[in-house]
C-alpha atoms as a PDB file:
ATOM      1  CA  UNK A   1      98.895  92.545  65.090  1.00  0.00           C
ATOM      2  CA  UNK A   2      99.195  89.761  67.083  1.00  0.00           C
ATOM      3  CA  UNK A   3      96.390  88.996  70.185  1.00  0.00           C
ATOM      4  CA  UNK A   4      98.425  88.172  73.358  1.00  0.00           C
ATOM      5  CA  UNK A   5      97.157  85.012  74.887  1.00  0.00           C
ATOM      6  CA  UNK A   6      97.379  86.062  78.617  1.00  0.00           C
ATOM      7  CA  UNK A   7      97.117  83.836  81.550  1.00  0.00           C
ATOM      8  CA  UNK A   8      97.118  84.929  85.263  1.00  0.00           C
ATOM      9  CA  UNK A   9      96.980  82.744  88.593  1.00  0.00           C
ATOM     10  CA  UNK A  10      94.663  84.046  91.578  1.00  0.00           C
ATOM     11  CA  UNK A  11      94.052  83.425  95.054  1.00  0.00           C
ATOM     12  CA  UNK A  12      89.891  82.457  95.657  1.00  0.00           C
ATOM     13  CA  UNK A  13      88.195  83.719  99.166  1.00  0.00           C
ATOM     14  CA  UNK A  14      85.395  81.883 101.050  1.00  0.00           C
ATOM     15  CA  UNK A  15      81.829  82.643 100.101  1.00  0.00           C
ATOM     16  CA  UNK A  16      80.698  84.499 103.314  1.00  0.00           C
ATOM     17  CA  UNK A  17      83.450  86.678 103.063  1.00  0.00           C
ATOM     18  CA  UNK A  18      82.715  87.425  99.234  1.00  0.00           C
ATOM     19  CA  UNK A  19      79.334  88.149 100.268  1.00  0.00           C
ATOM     20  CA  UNK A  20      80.018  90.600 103.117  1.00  0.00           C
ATOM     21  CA  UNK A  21      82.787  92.905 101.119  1.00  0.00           C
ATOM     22  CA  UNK A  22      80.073  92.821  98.169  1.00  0.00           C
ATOM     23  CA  UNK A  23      77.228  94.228 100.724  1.00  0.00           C
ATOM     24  CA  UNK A  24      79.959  96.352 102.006  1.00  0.00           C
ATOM     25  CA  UNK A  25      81.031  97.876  98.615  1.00  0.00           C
ATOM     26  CA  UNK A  26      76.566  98.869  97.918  1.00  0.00           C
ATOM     27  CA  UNK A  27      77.481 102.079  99.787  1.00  0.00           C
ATOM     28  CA  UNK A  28      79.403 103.219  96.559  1.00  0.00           C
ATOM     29  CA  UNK A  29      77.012 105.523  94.553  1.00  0.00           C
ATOM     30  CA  UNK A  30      76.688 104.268  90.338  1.00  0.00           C
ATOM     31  CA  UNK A  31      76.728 107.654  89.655  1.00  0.00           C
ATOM     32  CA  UNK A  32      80.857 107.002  91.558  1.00  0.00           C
ATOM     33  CA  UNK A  33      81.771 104.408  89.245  1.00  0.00           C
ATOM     34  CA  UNK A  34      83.706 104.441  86.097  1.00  0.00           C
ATOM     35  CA  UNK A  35      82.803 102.429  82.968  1.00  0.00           C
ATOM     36  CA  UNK A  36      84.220 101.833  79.608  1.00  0.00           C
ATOM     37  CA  UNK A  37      83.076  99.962  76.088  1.00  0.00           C
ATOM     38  CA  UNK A  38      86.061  97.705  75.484  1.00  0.00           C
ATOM     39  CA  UNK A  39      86.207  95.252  72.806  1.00  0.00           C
ATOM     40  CA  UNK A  40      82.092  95.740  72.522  1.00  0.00           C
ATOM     41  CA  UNK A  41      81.705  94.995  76.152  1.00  0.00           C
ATOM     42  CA  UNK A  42      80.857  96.932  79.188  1.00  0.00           C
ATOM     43  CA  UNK A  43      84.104  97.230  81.015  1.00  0.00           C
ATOM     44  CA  UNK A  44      84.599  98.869  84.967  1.00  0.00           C
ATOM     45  CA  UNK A  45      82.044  99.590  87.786  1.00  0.00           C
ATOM     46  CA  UNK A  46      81.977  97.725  90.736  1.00  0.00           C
ATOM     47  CA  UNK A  47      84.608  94.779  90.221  1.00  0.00           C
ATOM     48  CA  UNK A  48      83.278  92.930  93.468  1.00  0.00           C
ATOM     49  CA  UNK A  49      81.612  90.079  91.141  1.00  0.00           C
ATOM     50  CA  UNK A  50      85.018  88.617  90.674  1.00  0.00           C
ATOM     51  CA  UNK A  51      86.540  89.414  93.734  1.00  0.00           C
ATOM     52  CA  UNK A  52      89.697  87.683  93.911  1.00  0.00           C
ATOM     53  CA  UNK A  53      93.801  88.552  95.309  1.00  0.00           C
ATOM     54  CA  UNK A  54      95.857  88.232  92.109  1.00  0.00           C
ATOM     55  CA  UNK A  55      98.924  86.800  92.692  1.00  0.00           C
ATOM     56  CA  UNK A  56     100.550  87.096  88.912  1.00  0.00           C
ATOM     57  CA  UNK A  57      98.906  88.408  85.700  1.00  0.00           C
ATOM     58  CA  UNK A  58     100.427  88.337  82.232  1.00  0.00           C
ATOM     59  CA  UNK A  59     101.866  84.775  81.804  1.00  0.00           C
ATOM     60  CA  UNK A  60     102.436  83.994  77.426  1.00  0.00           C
ATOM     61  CA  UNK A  61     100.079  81.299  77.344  1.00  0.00           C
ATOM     62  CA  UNK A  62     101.716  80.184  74.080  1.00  0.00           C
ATOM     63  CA  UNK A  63     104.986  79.150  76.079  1.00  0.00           C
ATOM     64  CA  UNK A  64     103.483  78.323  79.346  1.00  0.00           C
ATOM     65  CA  UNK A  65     103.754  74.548  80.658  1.00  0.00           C
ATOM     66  CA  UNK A  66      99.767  74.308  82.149  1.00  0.00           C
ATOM     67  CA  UNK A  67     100.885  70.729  83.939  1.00  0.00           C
ATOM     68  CA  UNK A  68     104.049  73.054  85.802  1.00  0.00           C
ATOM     69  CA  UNK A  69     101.576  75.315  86.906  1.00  0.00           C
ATOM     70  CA  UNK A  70      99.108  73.086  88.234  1.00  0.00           C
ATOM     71  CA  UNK A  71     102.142  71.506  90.440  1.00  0.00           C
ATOM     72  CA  UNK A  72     103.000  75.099  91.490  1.00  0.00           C
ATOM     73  CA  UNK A  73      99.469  76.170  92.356  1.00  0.00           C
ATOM     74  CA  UNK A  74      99.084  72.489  94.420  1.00  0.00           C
ATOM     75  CA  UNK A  75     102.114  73.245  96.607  1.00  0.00           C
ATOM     76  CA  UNK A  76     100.922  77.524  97.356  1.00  0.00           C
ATOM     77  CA  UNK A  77      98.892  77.259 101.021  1.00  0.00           C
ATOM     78  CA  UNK A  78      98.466  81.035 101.629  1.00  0.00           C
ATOM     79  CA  UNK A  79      95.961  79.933 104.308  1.00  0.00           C
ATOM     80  CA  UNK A  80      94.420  83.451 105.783  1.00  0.00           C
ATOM     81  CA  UNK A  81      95.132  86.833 104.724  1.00  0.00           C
ATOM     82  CA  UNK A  82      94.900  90.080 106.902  1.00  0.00           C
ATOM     83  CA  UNK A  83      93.234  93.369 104.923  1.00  0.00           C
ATOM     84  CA  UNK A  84      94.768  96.645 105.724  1.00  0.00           C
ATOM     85  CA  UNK A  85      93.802  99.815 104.449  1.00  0.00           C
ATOM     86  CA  UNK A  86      91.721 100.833 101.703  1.00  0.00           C
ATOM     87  CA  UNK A  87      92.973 103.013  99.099  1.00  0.00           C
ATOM     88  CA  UNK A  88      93.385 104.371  95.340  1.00  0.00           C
ATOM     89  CA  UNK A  89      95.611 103.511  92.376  1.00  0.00           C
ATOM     90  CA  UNK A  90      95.963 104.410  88.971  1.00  0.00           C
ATOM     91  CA  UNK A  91      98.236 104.493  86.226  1.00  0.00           C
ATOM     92  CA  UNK A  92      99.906 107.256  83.883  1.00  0.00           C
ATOM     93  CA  UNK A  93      96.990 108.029  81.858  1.00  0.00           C
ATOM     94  CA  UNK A  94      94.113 106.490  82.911  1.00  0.00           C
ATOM     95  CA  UNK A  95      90.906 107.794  83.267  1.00  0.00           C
ATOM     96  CA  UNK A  96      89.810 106.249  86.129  1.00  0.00           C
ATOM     97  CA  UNK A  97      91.261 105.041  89.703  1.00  0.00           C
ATOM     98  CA  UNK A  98      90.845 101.811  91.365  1.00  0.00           C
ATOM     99  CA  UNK A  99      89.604 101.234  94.670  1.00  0.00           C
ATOM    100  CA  UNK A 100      91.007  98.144  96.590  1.00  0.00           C
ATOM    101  CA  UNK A 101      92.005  96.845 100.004  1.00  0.00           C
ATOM    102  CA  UNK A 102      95.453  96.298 100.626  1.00  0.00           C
ATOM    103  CA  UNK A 103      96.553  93.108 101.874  1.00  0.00           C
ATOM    104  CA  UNK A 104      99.168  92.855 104.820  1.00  0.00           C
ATOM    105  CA  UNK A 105     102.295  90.585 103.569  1.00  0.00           C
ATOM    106  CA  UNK A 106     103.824  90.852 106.839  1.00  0.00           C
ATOM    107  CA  UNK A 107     105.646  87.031 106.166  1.00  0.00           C
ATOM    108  CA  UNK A 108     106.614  88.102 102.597  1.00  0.00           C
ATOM    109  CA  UNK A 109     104.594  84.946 101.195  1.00  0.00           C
ATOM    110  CA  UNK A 110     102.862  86.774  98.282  1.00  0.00           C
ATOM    111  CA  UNK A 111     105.585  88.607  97.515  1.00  0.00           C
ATOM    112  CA  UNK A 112     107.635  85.731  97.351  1.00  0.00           C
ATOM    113  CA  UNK A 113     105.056  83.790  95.399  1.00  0.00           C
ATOM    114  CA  UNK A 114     104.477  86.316  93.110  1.00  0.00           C
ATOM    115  CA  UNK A 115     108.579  86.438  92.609  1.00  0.00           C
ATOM    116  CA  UNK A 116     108.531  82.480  91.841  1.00  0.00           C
ATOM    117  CA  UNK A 117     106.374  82.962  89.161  1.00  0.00           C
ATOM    118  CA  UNK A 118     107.903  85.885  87.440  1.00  0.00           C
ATOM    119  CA  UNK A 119     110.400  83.286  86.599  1.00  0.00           C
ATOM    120  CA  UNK A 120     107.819  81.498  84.348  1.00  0.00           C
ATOM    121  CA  UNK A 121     107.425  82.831  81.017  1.00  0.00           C
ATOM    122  CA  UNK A 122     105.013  86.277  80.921  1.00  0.00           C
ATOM    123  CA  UNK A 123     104.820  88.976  78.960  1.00  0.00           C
ATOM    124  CA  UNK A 124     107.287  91.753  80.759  1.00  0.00           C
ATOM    125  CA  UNK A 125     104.929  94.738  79.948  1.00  0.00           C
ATOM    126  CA  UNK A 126     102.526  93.656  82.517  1.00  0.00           C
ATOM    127  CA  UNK A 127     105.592  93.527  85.160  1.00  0.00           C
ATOM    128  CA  UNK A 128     106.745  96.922  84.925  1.00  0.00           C
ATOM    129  CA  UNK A 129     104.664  98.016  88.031  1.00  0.00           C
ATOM    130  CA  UNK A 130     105.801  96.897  91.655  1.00  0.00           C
ATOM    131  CA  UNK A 131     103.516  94.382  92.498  1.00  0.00           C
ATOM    132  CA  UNK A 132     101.517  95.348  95.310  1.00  0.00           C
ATOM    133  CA  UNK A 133      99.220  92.716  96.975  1.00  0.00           C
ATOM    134  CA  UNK A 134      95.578  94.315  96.883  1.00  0.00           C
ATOM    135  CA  UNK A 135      91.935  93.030  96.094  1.00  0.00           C
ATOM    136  CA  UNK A 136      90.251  95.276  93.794  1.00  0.00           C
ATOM    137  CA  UNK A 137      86.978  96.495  94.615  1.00  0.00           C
ATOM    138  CA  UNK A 138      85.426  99.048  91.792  1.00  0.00           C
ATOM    139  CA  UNK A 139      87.043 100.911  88.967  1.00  0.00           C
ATOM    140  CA  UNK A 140      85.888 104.714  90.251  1.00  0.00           C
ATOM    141  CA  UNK A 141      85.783 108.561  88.450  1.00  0.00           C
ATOM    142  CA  UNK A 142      88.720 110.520  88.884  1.00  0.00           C
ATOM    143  CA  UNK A 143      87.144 113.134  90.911  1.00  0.00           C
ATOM    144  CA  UNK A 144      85.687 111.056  93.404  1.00  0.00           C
ATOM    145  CA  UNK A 145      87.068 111.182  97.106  1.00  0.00           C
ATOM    146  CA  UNK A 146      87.545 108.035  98.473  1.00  0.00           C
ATOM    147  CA  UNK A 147      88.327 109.200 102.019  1.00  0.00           C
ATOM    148  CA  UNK A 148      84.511 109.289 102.666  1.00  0.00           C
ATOM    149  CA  UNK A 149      84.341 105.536 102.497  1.00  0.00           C
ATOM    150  CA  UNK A 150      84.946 103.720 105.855  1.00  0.00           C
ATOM    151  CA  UNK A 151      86.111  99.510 105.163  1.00  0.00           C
ATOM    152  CA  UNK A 152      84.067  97.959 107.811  1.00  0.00           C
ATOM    153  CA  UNK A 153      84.408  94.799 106.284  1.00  0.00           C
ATOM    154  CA  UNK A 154      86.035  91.057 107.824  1.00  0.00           C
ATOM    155  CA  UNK A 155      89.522  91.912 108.232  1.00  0.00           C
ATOM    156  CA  UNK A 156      90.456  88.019 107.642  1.00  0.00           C
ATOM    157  CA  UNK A 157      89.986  86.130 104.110  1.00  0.00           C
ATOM    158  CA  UNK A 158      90.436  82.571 103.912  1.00  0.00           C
ATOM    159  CA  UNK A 159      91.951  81.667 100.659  1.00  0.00           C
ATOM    160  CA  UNK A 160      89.522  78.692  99.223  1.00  0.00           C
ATOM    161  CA  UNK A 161      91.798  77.870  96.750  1.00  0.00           C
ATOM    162  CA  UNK A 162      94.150  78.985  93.782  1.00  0.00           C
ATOM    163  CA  UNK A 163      92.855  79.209  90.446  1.00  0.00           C
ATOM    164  CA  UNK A 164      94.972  79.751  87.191  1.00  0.00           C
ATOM    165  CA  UNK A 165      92.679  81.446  84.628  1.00  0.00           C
ATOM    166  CA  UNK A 166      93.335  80.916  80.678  1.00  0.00           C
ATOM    167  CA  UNK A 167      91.534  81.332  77.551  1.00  0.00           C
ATOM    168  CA  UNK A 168      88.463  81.451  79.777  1.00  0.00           C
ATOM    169  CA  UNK A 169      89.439  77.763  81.198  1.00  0.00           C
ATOM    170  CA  UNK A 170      90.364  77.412  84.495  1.00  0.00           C
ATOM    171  CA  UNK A 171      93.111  74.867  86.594  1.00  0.00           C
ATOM    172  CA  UNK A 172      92.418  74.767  90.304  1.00  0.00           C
END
């Protein structure tokens, strides 16, 4: 079998507002979070290390053109980004559900940037899912009710800049 070589482009916040969502996301309990062993690794928990808004995920790195992308990440100026509520997703399946903030996309611009890029060449099973703008906070049990958690968080991010991630190199 065949290891897809997966790239994915996000969008990098300012370090103060990192910081405060990360202090924010303490009041979830360990005993809350879900983990998982994948490929030998501790995999789950509280996601806030690498908090990030991904704009695509699942590019074939074996066909993509890295100096394209670069020119396309150069020319994205999402500038600042409203949060709006917090919620829960998972898919068909899964043992776990993801907490995140939603992001408002009032102006369409990560939609639409996130539509530009579908048009590079990605691996289709990772499109299936309407793409729903959202920065992932923790990966939490299935029992666990969320609507005890208040986001008092900034309710601004700054995008610092835009990052594409691949075989754990990065082009920002």
């Amino acid at each position: 079998m065949n290891k897809q070589n997966i790239g994915y482009i996000t969008a990098n916040f300012l370090e103060k507002e990192k910081i405060e969502i990360i202090n924010w996301s303490k009041i979830i309990n360990n005993k809350d979070l879900y983990f998982a062993k994948k490929d030998g690794k501790i995999d789950g928990g509280n996601v806030t290390g690498d908090l990030h808004l991904t704009l695509f995920y699942g590019f074939d790195e074996d066909k993509i053109n890295k100096n394209y992308i670069e020119k396309i990440i150069n020319n994205v100026n999402l500038g600042s980004i409203e949060i709006g509520d917090m919620s829960t997703f998972s898919f068909p399946g899964q043992e776990y559900k993801v907490l995140y903030l939603a992001i408002k996309d009032n102006e369409g611009r990560i939609k639409e940037c996130h539509e530009e890029l579908k048009n590079l060449p990605h691996f289709a099973e990772y499109q299936k899912f309407k793409f729903t703008p959202h920065v992932a906070i923790a990966f939490l049990k299935k029992e666990f009710d969320e609507t005890i958690v208040t986001y008092n968080g900034p309710r601004f991010l700054h995008i610092k800049k835009i990052v594409y991630h691949s075989k754990g190199k990065t082009i920002s």
